[in-house]
Protein backbone atom coordinates (compact mmCIF):
# COMPACT_ATOMS: atom_id res chain seq x y z
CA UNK A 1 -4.10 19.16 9.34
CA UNK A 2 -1.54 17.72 6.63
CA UNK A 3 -2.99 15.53 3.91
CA UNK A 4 -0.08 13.32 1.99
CA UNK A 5 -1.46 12.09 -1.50
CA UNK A 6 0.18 8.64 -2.16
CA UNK A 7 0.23 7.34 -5.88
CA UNK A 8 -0.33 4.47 -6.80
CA UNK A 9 3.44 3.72 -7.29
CA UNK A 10 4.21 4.51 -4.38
CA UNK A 11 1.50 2.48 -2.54
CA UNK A 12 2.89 -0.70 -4.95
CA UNK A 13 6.55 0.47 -3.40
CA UNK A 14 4.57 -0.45 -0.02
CA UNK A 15 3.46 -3.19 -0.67
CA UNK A 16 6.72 -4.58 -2.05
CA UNK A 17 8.93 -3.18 0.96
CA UNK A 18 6.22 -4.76 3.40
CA UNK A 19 6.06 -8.04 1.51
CA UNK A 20 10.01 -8.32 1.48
CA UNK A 21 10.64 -7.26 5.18
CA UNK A 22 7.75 -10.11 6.21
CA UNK A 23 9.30 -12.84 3.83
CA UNK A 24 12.93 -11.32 4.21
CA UNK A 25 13.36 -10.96 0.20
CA UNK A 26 14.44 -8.70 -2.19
CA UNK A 27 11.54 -5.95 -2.52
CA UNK A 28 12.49 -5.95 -6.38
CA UNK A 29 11.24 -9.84 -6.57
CA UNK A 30 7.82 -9.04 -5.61
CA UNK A 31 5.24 -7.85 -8.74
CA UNK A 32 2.12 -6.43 -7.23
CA UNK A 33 -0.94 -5.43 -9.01
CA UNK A 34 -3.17 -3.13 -7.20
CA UNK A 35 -7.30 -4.35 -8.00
CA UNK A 36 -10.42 -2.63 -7.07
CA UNK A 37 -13.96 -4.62 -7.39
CA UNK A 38 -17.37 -3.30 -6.64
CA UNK A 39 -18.09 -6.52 -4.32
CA UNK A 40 -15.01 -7.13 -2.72
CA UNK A 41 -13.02 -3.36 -2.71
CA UNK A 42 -9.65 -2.90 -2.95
CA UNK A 43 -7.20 -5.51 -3.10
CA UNK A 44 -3.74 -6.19 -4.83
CA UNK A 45 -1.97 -9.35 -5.70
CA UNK A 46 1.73 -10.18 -5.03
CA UNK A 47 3.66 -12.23 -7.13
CA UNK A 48 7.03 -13.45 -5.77
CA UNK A 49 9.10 -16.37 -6.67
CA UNK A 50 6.35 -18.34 -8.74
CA UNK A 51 4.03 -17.97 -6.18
CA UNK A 52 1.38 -15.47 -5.78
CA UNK A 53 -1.08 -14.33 -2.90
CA UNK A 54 -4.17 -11.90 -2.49
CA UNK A 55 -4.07 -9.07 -0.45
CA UNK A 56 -7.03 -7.61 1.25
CA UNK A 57 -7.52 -3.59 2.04
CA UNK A 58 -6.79 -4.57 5.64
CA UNK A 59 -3.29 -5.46 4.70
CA UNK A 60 -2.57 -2.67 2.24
CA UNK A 61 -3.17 0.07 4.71
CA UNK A 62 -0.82 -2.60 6.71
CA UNK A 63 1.77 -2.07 3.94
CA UNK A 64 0.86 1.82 4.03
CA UNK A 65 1.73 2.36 7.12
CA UNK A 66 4.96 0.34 7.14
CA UNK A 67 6.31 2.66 3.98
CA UNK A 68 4.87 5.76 6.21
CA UNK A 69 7.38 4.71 9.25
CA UNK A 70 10.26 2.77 7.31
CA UNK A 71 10.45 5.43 3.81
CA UNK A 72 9.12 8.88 5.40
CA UNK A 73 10.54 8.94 9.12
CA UNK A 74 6.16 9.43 10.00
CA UNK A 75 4.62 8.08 12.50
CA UNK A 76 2.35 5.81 10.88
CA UNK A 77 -1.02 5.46 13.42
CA UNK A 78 -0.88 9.29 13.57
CA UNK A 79 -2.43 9.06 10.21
CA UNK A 80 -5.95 8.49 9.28
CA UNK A 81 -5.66 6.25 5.75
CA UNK A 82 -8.02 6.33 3.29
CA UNK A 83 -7.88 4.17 0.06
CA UNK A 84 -9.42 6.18 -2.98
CA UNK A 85 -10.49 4.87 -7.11
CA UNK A 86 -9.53 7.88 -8.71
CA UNK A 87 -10.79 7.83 -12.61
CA UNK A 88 -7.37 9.38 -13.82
CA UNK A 89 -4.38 7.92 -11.29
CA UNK A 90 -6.09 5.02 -10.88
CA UNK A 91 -5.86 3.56 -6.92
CA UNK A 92 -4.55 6.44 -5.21
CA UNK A 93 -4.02 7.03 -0.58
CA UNK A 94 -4.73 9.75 1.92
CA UNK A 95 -2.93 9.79 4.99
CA UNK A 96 -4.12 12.82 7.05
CA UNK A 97 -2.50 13.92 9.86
CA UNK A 98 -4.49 15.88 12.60
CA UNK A 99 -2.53 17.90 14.91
């Protein structure tokens, strides 16, 4: 088993790369803040262009799994994801790989 740790920079890089490739735009247009709410979970919102948009946790570990395929060569639905409020790195991913 092989357990990545994603930061939560890198799961913001994600988000941008997946946000850009969708709207075909410069990933370094996009601001994203990541959000985590007792009701609702984990979220982010993407600011691009004077517009902005809410993203749920279904299309984060969308975004995830992009970065896994496009950025780290991985296959990305080998991976289990898990999304994770960490009290010191603040929203933090798991992708574990089983062999």
């Amino acid at each position: 088993m092989e357990k990545l740790k994603l930061s939560e920079q890198d799961i913001v890089n994600a988000l941008c790369l997946y946000i850009a490739d969708k709207k075909q735009i410069n990933p370094s247009d996009i601001g994203i803040e990541l959000m985590w709410d007792e009701e609702y979970g984990f979220s982010a919102s993407a600011a691009e262009n004077g517009r902005s948009q809410i993203l749920i946790q279904a299309n984060m570990i969308e975004a995830i799994r992009f970065w896994l395929q496009h950025e780290l060569n991985r296959d990305p639905f080998a991976a289990s994801l898990e999304l994770e409020l960490d009290d010191d790195e603040g929203i933090i991913a798991f992708a574990t790989y089983h062999r």
